[in-house]
Protein backbone atom coordinates (compact mmCIF):
# COMPACT_ATOMS: atom_id res chain seq x y z
CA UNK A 1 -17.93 -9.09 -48.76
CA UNK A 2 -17.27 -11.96 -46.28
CA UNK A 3 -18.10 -10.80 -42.82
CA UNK A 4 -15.77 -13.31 -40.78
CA UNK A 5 -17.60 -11.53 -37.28
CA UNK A 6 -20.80 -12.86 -38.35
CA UNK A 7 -19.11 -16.43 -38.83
CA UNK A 8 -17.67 -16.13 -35.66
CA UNK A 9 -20.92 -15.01 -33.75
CA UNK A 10 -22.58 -17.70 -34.77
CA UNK A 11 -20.75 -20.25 -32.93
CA UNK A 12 -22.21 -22.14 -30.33
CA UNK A 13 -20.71 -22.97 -27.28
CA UNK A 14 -21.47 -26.60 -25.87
CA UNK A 15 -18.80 -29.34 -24.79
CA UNK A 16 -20.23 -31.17 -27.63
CA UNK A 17 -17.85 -31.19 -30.55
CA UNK A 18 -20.95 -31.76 -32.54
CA UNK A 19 -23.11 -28.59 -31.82
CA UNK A 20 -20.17 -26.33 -32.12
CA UNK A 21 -19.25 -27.69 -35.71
CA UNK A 22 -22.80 -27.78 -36.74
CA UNK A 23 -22.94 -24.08 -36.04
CA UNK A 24 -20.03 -23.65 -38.12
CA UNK A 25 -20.71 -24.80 -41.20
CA UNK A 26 -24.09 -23.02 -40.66
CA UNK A 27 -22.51 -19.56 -40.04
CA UNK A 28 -19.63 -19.70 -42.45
CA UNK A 29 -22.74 -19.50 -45.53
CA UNK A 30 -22.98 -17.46 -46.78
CA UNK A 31 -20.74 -15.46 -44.34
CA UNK A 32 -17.20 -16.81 -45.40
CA UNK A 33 -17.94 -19.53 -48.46
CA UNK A 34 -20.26 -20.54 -50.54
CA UNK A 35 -20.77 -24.03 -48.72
CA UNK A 36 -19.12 -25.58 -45.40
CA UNK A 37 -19.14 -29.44 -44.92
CA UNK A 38 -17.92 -31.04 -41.96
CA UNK A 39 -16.62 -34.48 -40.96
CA UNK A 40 -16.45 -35.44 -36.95
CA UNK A 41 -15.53 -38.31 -35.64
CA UNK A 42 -15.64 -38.93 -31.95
CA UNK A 43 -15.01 -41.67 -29.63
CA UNK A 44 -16.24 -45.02 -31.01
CA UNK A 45 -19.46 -43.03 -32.50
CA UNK A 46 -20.41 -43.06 -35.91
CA UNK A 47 -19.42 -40.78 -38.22
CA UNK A 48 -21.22 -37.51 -38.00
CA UNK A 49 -21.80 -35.19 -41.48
CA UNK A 50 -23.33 -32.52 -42.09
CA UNK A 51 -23.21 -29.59 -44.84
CA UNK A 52 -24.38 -25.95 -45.06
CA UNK A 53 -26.00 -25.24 -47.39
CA UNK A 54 -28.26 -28.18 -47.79
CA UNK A 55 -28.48 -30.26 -50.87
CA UNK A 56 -30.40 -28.53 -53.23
CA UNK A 57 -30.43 -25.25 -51.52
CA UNK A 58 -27.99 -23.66 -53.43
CA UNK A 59 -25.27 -24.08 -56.44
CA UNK A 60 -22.77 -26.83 -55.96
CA UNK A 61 -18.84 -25.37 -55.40
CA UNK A 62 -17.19 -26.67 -58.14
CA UNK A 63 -14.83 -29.43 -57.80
CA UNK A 64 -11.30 -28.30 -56.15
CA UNK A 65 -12.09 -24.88 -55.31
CA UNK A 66 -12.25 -25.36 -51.52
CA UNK A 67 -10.29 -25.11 -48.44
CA UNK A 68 -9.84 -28.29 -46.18
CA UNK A 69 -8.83 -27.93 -42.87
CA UNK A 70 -8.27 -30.76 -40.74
CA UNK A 71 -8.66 -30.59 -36.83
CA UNK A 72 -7.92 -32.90 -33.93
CA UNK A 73 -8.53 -32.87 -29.57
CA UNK A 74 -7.11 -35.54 -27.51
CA UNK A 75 -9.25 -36.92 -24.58
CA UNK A 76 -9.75 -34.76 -21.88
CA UNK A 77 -11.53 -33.94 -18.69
CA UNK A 78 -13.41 -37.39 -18.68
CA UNK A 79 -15.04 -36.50 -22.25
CA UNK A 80 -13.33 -38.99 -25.39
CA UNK A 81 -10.98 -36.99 -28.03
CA UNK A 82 -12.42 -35.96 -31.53
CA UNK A 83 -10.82 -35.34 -34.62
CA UNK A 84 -12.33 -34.49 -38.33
CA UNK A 85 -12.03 -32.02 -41.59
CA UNK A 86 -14.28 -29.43 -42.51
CA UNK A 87 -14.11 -28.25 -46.09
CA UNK A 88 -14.95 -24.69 -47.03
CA UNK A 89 -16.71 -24.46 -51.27
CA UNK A 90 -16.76 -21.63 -53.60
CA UNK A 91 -18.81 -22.17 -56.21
CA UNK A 92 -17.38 -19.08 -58.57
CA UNK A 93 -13.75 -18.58 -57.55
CA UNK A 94 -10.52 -19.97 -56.18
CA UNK A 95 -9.65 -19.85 -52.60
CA UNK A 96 -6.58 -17.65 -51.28
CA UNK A 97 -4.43 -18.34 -49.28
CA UNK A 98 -5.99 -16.32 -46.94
CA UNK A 99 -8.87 -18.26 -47.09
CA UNK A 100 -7.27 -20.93 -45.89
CA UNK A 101 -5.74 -18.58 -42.86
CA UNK A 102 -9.13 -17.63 -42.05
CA UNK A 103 -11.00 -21.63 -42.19
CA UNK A 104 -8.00 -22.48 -39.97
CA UNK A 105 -8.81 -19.75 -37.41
CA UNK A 106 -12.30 -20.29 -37.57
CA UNK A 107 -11.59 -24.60 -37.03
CA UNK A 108 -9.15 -23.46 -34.35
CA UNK A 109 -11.81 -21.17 -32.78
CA UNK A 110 -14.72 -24.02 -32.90
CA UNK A 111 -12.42 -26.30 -31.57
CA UNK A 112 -11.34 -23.90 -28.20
CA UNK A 113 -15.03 -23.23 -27.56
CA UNK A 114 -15.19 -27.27 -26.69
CA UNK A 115 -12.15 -27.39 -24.88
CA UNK A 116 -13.36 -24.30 -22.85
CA UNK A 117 -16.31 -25.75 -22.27
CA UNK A 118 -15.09 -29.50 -21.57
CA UNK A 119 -12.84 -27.46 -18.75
CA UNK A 120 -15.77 -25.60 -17.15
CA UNK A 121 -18.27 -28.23 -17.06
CA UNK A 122 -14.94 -30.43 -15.63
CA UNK A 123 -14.23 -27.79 -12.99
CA UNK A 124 -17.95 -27.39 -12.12
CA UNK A 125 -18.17 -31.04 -11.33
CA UNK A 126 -15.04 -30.95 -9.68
CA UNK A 127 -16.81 -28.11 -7.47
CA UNK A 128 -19.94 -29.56 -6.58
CA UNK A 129 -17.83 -32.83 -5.63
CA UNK A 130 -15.68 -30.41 -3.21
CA UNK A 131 -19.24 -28.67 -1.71
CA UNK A 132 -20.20 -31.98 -1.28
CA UNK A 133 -17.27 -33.95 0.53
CA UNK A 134 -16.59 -30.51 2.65
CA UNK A 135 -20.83 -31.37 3.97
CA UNK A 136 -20.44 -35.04 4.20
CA UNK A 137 -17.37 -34.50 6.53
CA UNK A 138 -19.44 -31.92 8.69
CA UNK A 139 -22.14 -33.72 8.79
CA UNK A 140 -20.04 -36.99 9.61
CA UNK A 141 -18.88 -34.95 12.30
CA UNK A 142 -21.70 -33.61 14.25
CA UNK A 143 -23.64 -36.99 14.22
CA UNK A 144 -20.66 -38.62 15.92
CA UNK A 145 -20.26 -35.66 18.87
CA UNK A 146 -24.26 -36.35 19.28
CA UNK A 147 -23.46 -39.62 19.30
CA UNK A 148 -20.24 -39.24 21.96
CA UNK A 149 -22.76 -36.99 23.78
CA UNK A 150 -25.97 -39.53 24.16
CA UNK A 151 -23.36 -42.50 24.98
CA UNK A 152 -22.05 -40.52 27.63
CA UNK A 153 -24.88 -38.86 29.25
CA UNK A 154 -26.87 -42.14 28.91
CA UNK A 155 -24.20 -45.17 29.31
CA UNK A 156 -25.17 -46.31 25.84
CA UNK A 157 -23.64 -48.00 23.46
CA UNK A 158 -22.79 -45.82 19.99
CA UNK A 159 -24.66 -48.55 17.97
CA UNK A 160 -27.88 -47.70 20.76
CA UNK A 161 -27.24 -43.93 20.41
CA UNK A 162 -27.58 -44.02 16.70
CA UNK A 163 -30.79 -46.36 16.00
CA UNK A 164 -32.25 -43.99 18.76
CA UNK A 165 -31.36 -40.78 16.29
CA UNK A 166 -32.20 -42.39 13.48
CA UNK A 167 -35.77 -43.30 15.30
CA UNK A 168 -35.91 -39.40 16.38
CA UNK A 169 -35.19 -38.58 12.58
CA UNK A 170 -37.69 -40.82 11.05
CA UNK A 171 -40.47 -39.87 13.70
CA UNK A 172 -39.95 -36.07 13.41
CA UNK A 173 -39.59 -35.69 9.71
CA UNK A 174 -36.07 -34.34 9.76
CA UNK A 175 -32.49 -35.10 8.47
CA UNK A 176 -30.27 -37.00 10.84
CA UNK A 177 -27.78 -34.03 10.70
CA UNK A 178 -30.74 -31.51 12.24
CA UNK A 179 -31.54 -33.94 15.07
CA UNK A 180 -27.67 -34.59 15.63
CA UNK A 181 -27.21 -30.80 15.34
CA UNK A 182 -30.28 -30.44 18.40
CA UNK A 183 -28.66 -33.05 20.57
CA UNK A 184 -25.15 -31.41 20.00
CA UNK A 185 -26.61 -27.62 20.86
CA UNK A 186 -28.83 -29.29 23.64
CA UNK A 187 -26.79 -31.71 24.95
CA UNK A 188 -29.55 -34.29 24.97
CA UNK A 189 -32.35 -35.63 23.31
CA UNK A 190 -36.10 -36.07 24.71
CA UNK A 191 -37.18 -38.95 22.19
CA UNK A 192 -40.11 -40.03 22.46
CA UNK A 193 -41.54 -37.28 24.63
CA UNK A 194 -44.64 -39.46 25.16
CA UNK A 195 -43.13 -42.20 26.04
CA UNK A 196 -41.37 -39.90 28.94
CA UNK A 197 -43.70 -40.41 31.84
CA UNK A 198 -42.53 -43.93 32.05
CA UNK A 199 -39.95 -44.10 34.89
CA UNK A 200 -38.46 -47.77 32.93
CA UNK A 201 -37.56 -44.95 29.85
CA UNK A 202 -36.73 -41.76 31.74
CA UNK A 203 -33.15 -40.40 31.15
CA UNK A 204 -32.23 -43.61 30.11
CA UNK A 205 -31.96 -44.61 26.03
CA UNK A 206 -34.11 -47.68 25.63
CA UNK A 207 -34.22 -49.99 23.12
CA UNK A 208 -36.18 -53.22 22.70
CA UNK A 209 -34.52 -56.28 22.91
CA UNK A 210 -35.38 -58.50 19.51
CA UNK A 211 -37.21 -60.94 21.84
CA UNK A 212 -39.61 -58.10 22.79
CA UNK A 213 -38.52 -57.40 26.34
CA UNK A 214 -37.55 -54.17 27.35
CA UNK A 215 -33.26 -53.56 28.09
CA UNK A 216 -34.13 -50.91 30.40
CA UNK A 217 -34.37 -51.43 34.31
């Protein structure tokens, strides 16, 4: 008795046209036919073949009793389209025509498990993409208030402010954004703290000059 739930179980999801097929022609023997071959072609790869049973592991269908059922996906979601024919075999009778109802549901139901697939790796990406602008644009955003913040208090130049949080990054061991995020919630920033006893450095943002001298008074 062909158990067409068992066939249909045994499909694999991926968005790789190949997996999914693969498990097809494995589940459909001896589920649904006697042998299941496929043909894929996708993109500009080679031709991919395979064929369940394998050669020599069981009778050979005999020649036109067997079910082809062509399939085809355009290009979609970044991922190239794909397009073959996978031929169900019976070795000791002739296929109905509800055999051929049933290999076209069971093409048609490999083929949605890519698509479905394709689409939620797609929207996934298009996710993490989202997470990640929505953080760059916060982040973009504090480091220019502590920016506004150390130019004002300090009479610096932005181009000053930032080498000296970059500095303050580097030294500490932390992001930029946590240092920004200090200076922000502060609404200053003692770098270096060493270096504060020095009344040339104190409240002021110093940076060397690329002859060596020191900018500040």
């Amino acid at each position: 008795m062909r158990d067409i739930d068992e066939a249909m179980r045994g499909l694999v999801v991926s968005a790789e046209p190949a997996v999914v097929l693969s498990s097809l022609a494995r589940s459909c023997h001896p589920a649904f036919s006697d042998s299941c071959t496929v043909e894929l072609s996708e993109g500009v790869d080679d031709l991919f073949r395979v064929t369940f049973p394998m050669a020599g592991a069981g009778p050979p269908a005999a020649a036109g009793k067997a079910v082809s059922t062509s399939f085809r996906a355009a290009a979609a979601f970044g991922y190239p389209s794909f397009a073959g024919l996978v031929v169900h075999s019976w070795a000791e009778r002739d296929p109905t025509e509800d055999d051929a109802i049933i290999a076209r549901l069971l093409v048609d139901r490999a083929v949605a498990l890519v698509h479905a697939e394709r689409l939620a790796q797609s929207a996934a990406r298009a996710d993490e993409r989202a997470a990640k602008l929505a953080l760059d644009l916060i982040t973009s955003r504090v480091e220019g208030e502590a920016i506004g913040i150390l130019t004002a208090k300090h009479q610096a130049a932005r181009e000053e402010a930032l080498r000296v949080l970059r500095r303050a990054s580097r030294t500490s061991h932390r992001e930029l954004y946590e240092v920004a995020t200090e200076v922000v919630r502060t609404g200053d920033l003692e770098w270096p703290p060493r270096r504060a006893a020095d009344p040339a450095r104190r409240g002021n943002l110093h940076i060397a000059a690329a002859d060596g001298s020191g900018s500040g008074g």
